[in-house]
N, C-alpha and C. Protein backbone atom coordinates (compact mmCIF):
# COMPACT_ATOMS: atom_id res chain seq x y z
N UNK A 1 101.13 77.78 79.80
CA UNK A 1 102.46 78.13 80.25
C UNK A 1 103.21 78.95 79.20
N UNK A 2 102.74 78.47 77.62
CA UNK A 2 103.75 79.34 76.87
C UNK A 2 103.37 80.97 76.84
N UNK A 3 101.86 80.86 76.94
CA UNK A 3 101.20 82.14 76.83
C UNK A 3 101.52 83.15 77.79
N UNK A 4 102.25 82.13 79.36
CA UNK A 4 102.80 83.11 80.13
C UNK A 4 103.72 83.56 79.89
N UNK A 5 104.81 83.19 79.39
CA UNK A 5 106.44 83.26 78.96
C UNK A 5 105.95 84.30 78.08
N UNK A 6 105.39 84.17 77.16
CA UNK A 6 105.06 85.19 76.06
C UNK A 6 104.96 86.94 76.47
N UNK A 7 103.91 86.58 77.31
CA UNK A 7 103.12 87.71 78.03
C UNK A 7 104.27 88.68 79.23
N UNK A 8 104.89 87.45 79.81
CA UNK A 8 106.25 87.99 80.15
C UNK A 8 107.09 88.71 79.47
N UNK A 9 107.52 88.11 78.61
CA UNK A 9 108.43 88.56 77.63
C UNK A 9 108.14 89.66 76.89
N UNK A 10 106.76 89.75 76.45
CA UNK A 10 106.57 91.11 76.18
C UNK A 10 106.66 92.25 76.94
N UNK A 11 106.34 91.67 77.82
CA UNK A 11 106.49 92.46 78.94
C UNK A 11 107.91 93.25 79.23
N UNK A 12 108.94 92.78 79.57
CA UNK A 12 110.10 92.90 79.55
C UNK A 12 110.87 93.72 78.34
N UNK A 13 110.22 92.95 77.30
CA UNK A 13 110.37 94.35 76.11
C UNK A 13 109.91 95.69 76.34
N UNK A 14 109.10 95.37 76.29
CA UNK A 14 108.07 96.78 76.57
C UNK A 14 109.01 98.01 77.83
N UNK A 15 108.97 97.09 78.89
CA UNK A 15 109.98 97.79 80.27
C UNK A 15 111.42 98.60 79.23
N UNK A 16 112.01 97.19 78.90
CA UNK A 16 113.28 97.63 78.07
C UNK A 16 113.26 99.07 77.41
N UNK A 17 112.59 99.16 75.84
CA UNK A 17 112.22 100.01 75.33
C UNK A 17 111.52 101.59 75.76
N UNK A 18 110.98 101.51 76.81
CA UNK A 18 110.45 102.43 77.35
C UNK A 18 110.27 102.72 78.33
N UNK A 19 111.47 102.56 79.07
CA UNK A 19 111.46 102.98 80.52
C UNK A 19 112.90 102.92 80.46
N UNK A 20 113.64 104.13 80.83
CA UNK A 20 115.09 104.21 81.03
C UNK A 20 115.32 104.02 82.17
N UNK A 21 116.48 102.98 82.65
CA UNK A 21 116.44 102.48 83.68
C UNK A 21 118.14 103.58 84.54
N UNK A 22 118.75 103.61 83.01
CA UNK A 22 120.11 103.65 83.85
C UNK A 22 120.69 105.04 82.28
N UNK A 23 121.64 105.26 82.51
CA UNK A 23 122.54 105.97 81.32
C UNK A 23 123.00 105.41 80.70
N UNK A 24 123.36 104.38 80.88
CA UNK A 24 123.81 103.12 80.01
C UNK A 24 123.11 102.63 78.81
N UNK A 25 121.51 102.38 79.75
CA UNK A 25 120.75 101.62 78.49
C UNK A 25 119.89 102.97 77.80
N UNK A 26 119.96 104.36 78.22
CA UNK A 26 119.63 105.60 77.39
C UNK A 26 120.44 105.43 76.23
N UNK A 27 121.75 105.74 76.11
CA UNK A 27 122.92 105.76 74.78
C UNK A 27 122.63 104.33 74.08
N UNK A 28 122.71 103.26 74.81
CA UNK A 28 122.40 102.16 74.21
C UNK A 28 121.10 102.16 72.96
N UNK A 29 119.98 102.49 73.83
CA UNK A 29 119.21 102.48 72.55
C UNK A 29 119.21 103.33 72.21
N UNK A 30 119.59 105.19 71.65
CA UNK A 30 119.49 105.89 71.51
C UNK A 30 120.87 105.65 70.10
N UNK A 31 121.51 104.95 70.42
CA UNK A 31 122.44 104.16 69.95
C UNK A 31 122.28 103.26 68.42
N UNK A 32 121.14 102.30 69.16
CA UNK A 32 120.61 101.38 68.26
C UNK A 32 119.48 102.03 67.32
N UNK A 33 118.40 103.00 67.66
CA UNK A 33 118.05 103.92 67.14
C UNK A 33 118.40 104.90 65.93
N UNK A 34 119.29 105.32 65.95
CA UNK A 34 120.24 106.11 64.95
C UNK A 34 120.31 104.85 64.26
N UNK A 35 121.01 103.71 64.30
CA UNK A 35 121.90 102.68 63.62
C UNK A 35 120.69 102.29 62.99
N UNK A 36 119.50 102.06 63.37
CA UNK A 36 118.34 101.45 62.40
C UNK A 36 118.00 102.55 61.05
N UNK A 37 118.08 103.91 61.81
CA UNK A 37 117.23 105.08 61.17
C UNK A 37 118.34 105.44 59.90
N UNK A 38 119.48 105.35 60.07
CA UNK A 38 120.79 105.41 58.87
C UNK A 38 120.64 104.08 57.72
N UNK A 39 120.32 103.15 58.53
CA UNK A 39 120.17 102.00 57.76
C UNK A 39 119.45 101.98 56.80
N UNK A 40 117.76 102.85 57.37
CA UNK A 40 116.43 102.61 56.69
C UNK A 40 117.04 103.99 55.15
N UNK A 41 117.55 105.03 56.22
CA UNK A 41 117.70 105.81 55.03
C UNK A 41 118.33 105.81 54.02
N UNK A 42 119.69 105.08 54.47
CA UNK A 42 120.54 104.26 53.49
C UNK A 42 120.04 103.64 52.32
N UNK A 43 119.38 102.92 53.34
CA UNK A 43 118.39 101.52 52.19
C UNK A 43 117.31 102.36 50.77
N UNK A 44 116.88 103.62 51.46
CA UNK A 44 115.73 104.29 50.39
C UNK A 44 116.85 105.16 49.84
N UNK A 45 117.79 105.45 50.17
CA UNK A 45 118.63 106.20 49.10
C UNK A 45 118.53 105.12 47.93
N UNK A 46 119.45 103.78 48.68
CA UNK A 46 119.71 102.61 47.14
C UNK A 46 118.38 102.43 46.50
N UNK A 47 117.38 102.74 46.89
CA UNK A 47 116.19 101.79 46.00
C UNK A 47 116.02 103.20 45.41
N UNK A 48 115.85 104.04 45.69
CA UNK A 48 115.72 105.49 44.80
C UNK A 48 116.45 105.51 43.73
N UNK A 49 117.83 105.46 44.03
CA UNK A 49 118.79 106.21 42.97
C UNK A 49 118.53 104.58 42.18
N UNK A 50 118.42 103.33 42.35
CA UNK A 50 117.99 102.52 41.51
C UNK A 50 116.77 103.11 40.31
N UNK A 51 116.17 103.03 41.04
CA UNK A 51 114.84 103.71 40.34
C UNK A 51 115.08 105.12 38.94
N UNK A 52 115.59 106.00 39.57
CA UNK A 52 116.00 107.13 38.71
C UNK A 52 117.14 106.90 37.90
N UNK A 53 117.91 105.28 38.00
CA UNK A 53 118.39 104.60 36.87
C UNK A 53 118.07 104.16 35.45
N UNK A 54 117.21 103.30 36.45
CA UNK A 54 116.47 102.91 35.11
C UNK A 54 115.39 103.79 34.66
N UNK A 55 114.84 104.55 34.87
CA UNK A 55 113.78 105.29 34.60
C UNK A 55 114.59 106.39 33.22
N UNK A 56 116.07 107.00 33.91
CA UNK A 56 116.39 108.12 33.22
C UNK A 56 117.78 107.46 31.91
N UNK A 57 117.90 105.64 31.82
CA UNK A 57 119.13 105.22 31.21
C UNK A 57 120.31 105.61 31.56
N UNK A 58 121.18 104.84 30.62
CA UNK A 58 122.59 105.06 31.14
C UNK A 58 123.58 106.96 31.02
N UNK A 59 123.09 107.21 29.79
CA UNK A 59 123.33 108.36 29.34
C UNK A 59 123.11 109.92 30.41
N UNK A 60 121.86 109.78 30.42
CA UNK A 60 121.27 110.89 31.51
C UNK A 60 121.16 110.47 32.67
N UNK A 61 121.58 109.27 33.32
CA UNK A 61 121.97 108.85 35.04
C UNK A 61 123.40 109.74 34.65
N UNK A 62 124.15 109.29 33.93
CA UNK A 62 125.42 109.97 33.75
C UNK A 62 125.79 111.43 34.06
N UNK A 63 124.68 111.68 33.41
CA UNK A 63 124.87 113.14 33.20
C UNK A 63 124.00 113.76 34.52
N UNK A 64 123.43 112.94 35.28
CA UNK A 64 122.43 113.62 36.25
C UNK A 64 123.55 113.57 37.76
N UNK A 65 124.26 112.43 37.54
CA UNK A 65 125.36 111.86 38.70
C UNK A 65 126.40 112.97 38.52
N UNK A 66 126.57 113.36 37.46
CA UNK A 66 128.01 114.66 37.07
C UNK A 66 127.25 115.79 37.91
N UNK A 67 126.52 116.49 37.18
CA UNK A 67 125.70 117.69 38.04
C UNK A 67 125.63 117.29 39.82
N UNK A 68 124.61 116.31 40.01
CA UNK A 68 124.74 116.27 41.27
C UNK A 68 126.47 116.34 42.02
N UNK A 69 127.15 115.91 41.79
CA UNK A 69 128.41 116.15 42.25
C UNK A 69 128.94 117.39 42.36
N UNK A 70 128.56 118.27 41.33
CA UNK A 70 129.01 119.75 41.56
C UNK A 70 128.05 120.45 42.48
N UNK A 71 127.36 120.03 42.45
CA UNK A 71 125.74 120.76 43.49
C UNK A 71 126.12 120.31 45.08
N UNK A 72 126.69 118.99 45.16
CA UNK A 72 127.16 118.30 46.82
C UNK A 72 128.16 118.85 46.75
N UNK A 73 129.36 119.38 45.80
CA UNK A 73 130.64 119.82 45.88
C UNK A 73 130.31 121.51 46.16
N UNK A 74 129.39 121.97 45.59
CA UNK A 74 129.78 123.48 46.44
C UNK A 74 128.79 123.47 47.38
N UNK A 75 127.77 123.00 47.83
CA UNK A 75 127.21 122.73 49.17
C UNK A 75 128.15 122.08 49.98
N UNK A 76 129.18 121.51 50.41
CA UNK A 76 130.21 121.31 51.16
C UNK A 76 131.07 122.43 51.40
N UNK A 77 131.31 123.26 50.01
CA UNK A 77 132.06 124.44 50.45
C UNK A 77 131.08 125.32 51.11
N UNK A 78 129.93 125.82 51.08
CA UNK A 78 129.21 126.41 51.84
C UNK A 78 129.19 126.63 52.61
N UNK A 79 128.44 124.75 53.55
CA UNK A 79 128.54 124.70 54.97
C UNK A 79 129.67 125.00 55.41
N UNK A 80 130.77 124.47 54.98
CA UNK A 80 131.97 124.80 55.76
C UNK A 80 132.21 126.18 56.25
């Protein structure tokens, strides 16, 4: 019996995920999608710029965080 519930239930996922039923549940996960994929990238930004912390000390993170700021600061004027 549990193996059916299971088998169900996957089931139902599966439908969910990959079969658009309505416009609703398109944005919905299209939605939740983005929100994972910002998250993940989020997350490897922090473990990166961790990394190129300790790797480069306090001194030259310093000095690497100054530069980068002028490099994102006229790439903003750019795009614009």
């Amino acid at each position: 019996r549990n193996l059916l519930i299971n088998i169900s239930m996957l089931t139902n996922i599966k439908s969910f995920l990959f079969k658009n039923k309505s416009f609703k549940q398109t944005i919905a996960k299209n939605s939740f999608r983005l929100l994972i994929a910002e998250f993940v990238s989020r997350l490897f930004t922090f473990l990166i710029s961790l990394r190129v912390a300790r790797a480069l000390g306090v001194v030259e993170f310093g000095a690497y965080n100054f530069v980068m700021t002028y490099v994102i600061f006229f790439v903003l004027i750019v795009d614009f």
